[in-house]
C-alpha atoms as a PDB file:
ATOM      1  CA  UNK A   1      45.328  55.050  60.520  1.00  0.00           C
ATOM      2  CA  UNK A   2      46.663  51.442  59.878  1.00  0.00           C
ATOM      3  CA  UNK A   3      47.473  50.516  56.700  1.00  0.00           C
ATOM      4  CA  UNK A   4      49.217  46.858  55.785  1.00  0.00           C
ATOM      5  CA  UNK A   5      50.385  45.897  52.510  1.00  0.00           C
ATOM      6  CA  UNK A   6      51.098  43.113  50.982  1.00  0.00           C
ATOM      7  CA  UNK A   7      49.722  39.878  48.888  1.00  0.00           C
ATOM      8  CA  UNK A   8      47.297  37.884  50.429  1.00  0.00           C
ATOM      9  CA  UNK A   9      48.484  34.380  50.249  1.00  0.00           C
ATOM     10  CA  UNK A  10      52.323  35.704  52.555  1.00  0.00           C
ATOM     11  CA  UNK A  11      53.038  33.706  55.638  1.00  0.00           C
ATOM     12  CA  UNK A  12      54.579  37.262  56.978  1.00  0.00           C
ATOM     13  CA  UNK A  13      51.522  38.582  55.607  1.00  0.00           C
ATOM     14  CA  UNK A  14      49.191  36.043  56.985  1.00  0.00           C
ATOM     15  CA  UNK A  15      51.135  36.569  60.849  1.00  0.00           C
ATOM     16  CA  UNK A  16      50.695  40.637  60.811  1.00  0.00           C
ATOM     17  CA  UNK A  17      46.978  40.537  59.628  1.00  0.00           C
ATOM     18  CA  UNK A  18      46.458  37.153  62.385  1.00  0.00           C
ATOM     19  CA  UNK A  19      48.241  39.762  64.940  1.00  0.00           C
ATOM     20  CA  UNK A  20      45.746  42.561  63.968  1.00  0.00           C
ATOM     21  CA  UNK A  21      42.976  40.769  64.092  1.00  0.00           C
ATOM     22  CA  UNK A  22      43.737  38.888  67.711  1.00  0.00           C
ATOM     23  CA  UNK A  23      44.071  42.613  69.261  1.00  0.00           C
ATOM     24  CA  UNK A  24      41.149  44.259  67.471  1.00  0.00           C
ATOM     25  CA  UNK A  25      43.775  46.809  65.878  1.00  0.00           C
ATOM     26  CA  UNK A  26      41.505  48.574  63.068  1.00  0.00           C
ATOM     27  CA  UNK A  27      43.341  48.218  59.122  1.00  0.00           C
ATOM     28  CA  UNK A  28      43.320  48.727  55.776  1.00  0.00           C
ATOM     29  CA  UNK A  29      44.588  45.984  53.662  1.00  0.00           C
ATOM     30  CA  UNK A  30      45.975  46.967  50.082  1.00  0.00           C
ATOM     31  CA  UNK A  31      47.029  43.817  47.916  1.00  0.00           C
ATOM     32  CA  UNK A  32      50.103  44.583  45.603  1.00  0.00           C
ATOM     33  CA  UNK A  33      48.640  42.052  43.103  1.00  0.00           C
ATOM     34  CA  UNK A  34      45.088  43.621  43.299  1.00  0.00           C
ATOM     35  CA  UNK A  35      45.831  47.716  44.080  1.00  0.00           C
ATOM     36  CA  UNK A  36      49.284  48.147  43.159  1.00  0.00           C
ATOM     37  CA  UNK A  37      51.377  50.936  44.508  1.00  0.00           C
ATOM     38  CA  UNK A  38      53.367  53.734  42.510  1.00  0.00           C
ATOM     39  CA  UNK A  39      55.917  55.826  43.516  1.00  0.00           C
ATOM     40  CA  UNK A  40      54.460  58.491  45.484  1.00  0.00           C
ATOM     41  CA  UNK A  41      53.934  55.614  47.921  1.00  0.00           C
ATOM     42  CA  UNK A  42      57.118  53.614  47.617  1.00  0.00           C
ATOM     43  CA  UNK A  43      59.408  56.666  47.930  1.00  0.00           C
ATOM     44  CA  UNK A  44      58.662  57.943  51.303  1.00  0.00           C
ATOM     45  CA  UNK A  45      58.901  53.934  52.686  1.00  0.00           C
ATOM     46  CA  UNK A  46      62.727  54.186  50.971  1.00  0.00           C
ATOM     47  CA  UNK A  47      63.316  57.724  53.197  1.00  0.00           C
ATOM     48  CA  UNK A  48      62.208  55.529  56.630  1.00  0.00           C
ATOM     49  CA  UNK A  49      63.540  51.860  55.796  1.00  0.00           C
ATOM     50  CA  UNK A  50      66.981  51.059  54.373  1.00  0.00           C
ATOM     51  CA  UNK A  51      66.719  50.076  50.871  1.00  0.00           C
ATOM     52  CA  UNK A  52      68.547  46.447  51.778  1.00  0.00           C
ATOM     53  CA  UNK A  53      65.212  45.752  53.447  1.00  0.00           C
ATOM     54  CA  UNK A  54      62.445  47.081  51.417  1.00  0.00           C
ATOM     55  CA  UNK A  55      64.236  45.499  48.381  1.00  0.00           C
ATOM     56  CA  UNK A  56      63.169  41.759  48.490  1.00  0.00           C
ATOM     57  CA  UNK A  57      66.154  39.606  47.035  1.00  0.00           C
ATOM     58  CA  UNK A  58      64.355  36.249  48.072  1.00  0.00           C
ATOM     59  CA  UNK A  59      61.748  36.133  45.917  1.00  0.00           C
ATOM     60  CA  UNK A  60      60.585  34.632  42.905  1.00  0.00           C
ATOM     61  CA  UNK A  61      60.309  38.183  41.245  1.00  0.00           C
ATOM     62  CA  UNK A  62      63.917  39.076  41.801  1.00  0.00           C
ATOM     63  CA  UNK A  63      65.030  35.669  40.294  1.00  0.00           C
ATOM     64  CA  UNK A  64      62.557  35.444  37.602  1.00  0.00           C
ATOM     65  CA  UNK A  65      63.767  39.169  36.278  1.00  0.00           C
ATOM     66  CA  UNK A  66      67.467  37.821  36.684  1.00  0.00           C
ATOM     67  CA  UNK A  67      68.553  41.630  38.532  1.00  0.00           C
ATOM     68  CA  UNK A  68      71.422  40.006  40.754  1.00  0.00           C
ATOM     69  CA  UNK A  69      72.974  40.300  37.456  1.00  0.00           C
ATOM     70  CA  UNK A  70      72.142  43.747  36.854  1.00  0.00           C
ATOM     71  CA  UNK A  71      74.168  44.972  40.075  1.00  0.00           C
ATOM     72  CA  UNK A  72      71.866  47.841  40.682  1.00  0.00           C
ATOM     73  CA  UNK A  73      72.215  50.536  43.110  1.00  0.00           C
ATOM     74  CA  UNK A  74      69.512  52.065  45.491  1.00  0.00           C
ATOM     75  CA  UNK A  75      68.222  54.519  42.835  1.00  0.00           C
ATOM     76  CA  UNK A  76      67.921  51.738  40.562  1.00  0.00           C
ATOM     77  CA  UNK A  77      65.692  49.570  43.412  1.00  0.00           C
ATOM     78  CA  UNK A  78      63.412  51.915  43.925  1.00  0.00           C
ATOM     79  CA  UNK A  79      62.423  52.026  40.303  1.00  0.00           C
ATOM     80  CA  UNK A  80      62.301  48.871  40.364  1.00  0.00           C
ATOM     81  CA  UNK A  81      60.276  48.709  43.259  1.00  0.00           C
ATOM     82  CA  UNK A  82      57.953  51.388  41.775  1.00  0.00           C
ATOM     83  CA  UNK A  83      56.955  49.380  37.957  1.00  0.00           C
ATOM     84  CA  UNK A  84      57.058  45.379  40.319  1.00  0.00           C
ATOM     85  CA  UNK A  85      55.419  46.012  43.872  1.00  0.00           C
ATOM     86  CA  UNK A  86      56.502  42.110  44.168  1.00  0.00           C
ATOM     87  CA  UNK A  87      60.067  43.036  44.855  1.00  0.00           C
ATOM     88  CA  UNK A  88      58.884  44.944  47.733  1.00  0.00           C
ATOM     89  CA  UNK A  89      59.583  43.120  51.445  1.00  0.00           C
ATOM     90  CA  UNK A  90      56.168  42.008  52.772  1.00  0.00           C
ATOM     91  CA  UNK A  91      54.394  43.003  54.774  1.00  0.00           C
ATOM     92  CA  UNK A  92      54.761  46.847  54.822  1.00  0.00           C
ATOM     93  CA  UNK A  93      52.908  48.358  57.786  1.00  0.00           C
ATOM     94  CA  UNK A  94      52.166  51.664  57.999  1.00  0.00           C
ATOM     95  CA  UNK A  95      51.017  53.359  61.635  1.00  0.00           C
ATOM     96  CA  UNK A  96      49.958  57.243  60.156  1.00  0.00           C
ATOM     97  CA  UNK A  97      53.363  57.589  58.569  1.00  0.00           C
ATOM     98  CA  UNK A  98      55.593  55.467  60.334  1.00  0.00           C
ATOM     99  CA  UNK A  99      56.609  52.291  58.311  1.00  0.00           C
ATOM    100  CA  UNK A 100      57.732  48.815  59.421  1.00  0.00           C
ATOM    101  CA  UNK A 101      58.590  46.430  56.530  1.00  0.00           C
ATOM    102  CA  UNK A 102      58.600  42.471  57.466  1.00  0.00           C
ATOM    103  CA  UNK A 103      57.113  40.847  60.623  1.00  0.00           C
ATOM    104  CA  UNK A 104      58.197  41.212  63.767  1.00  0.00           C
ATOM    105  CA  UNK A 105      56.246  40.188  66.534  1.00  0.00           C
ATOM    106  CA  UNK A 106      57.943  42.172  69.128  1.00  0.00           C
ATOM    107  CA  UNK A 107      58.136  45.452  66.936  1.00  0.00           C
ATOM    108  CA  UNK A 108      54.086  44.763  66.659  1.00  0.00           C
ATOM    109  CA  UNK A 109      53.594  44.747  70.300  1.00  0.00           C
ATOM    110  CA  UNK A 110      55.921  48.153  70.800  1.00  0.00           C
ATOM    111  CA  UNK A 111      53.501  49.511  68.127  1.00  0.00           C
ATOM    112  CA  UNK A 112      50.137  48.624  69.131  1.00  0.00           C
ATOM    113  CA  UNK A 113      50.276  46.950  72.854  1.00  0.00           C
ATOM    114  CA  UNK A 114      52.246  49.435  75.266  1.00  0.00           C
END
């Protein structure tokens, strides 16, 4: 099962769902604005994917909540990443457990196309 998630109106959303669609790859699409995610999803992505890239520290979230200042450690992200799905790196794609955070085209075609 595919599963992609992310917010709707992404450009690294909009590429990964384009990609899907262009090779008739079957998905689910979960919107973090619409569906949120707890932690019983977030934690296992944190066990596959370093923390550096789930944790999105270019966003608008990040800056609006001001936690450069806060300093916090990985423990601390994932919280964070638990209560504001918005700090999460989009898109996170997940192939029946395996995740992928961000869009890669080549990583896509590894997954899907060989």
């Amino acid at each position: 099962m595919v599963t992609l998630y992310g917010i709707k109106n992404c450009d690294s959303v909009k590429k990964a769902v384009k990609f899907l669609k262009e090779n008739n790859i079957a998905y689910e699409f979960v919107d973090f604005k619409s569906t949120p995610v707890d932690c019983d999803t977030v934690t296992p992505w944190s066990a596959q994917v370093e923390m550096k890239k789930l944790f999105n520290t270019r966003g608008t979230t990040y800056r609006t909540l001001k936690l450069k200042a806060l300093n916090l450690d990985d423990d601390a992200k994932l919280q964070w990443l638990c209560k504001e799905n918005l700090l999460i790196k989009r898109p996170v794609l997940d192939v029946d457990g395996k995740i992928t955070v961000a869009f890669d085209l080549e990583i896509y075609k590894t997954l899907f196309l060989n």
